[in-house]
Protein backbone atom coordinates (compact mmCIF):
# COMPACT_ATOMS: atom_id res chain seq x y z
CA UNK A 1 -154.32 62.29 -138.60
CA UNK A 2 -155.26 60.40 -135.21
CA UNK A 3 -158.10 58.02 -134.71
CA UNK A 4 -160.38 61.50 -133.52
CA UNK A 5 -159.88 62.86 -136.78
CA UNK A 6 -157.62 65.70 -135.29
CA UNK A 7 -153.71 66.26 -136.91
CA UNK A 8 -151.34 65.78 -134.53
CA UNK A 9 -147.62 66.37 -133.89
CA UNK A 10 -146.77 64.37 -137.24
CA UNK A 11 -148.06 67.48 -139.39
CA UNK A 12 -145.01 69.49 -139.90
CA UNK A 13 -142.33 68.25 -142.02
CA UNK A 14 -139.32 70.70 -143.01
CA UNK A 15 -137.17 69.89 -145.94
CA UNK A 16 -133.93 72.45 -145.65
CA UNK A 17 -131.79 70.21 -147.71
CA UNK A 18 -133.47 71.08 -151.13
CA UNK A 19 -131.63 75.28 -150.71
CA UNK A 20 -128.20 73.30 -150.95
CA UNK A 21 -129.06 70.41 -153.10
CA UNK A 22 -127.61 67.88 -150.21
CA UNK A 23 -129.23 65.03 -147.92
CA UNK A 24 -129.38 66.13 -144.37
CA UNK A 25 -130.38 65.11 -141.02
CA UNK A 26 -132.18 66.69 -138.34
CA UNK A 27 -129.68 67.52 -135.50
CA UNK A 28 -132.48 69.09 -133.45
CA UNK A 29 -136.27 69.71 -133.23
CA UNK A 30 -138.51 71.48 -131.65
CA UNK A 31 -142.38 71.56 -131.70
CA UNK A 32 -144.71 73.94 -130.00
CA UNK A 33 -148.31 72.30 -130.24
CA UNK A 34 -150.73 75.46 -129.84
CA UNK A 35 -154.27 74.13 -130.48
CA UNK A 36 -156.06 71.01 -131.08
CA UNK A 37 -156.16 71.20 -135.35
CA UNK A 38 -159.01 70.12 -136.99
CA UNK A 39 -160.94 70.96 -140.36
CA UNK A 40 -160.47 69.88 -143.94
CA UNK A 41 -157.70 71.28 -144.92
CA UNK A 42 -153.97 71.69 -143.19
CA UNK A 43 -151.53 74.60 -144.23
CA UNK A 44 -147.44 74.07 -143.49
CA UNK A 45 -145.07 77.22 -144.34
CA UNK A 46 -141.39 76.71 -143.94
CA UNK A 47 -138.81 78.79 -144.44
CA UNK A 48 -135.59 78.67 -144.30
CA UNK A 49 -133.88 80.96 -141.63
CA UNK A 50 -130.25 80.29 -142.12
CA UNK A 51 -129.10 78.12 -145.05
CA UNK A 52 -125.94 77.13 -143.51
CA UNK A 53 -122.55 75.20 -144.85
CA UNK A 54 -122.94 72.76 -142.10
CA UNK A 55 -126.25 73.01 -140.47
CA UNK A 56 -129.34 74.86 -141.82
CA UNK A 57 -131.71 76.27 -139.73
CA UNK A 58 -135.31 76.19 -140.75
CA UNK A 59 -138.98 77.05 -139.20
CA UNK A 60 -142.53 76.25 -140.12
CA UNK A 61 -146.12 77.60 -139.20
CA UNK A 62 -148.67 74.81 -139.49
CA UNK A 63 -152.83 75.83 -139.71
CA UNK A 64 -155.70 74.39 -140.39
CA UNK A 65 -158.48 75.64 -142.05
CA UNK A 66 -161.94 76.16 -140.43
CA UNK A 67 -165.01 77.31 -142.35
CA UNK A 68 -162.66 78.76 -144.45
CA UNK A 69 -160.47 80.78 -141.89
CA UNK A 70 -157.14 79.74 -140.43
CA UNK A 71 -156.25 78.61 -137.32
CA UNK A 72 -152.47 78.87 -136.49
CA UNK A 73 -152.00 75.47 -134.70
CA UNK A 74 -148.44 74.49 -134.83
CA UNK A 75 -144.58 76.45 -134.57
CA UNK A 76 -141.56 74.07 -135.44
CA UNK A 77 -138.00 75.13 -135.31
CA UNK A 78 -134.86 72.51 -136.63
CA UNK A 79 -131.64 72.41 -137.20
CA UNK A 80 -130.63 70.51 -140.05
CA UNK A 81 -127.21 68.65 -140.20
CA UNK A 82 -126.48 69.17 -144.06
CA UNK A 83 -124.15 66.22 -145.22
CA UNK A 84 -122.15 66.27 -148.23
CA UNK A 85 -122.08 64.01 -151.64
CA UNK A 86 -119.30 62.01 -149.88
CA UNK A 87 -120.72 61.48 -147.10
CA UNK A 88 -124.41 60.68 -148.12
CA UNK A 89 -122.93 57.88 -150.12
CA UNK A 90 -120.96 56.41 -147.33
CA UNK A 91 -124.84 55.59 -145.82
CA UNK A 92 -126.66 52.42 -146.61
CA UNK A 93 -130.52 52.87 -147.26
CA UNK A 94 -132.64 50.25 -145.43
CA UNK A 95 -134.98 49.51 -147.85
């Protein structure tokens, strides 16, 4: 949420790598901001379009609710670099 008390861009989050059971990246993203969102309440629905070997590709609807009605406010599409066991491991975490 931004200091207007509006969600922003930072609303969607898509999580492909949970259909495989692997860590993955995003290799590409793309967000189509549709209206301002506001309310008390914010809705994200992703789905997974193609669960892919190497890169999944997944989508997500973001609303928010208004006096109890939704407001479609937010399209995302990614592609999601899935990485193997091997190769996760290879990576150091920066914490």
């Amino acid at each position: 949420m931004q200091q207007h008390g509006l969600f922003h861009d930072n609303a969607t989050t898509i999580a492909a790598a949970t259909t495989r059971g692997q860590t993955g990246l995003t290799a590409k993203y793309k967000l189509n901001l549709l209206s301002p969102a506001s309310g008390n309440r914010l809705i994200c629905r992703a789905r997974v379009i193609k669960p892919g070997r190497q890169v999944a590709v997944v989508a997500a609807d973001v609303s928010c609710v208004i006096d109890g009605k939704e407001k479609h406010t937010a399209t995302a599409l990614a592609s999601i670099a899935m990485q193997d066991e091997k190769a996760a491991a290879r990576i150091e975490s920066p914490a």
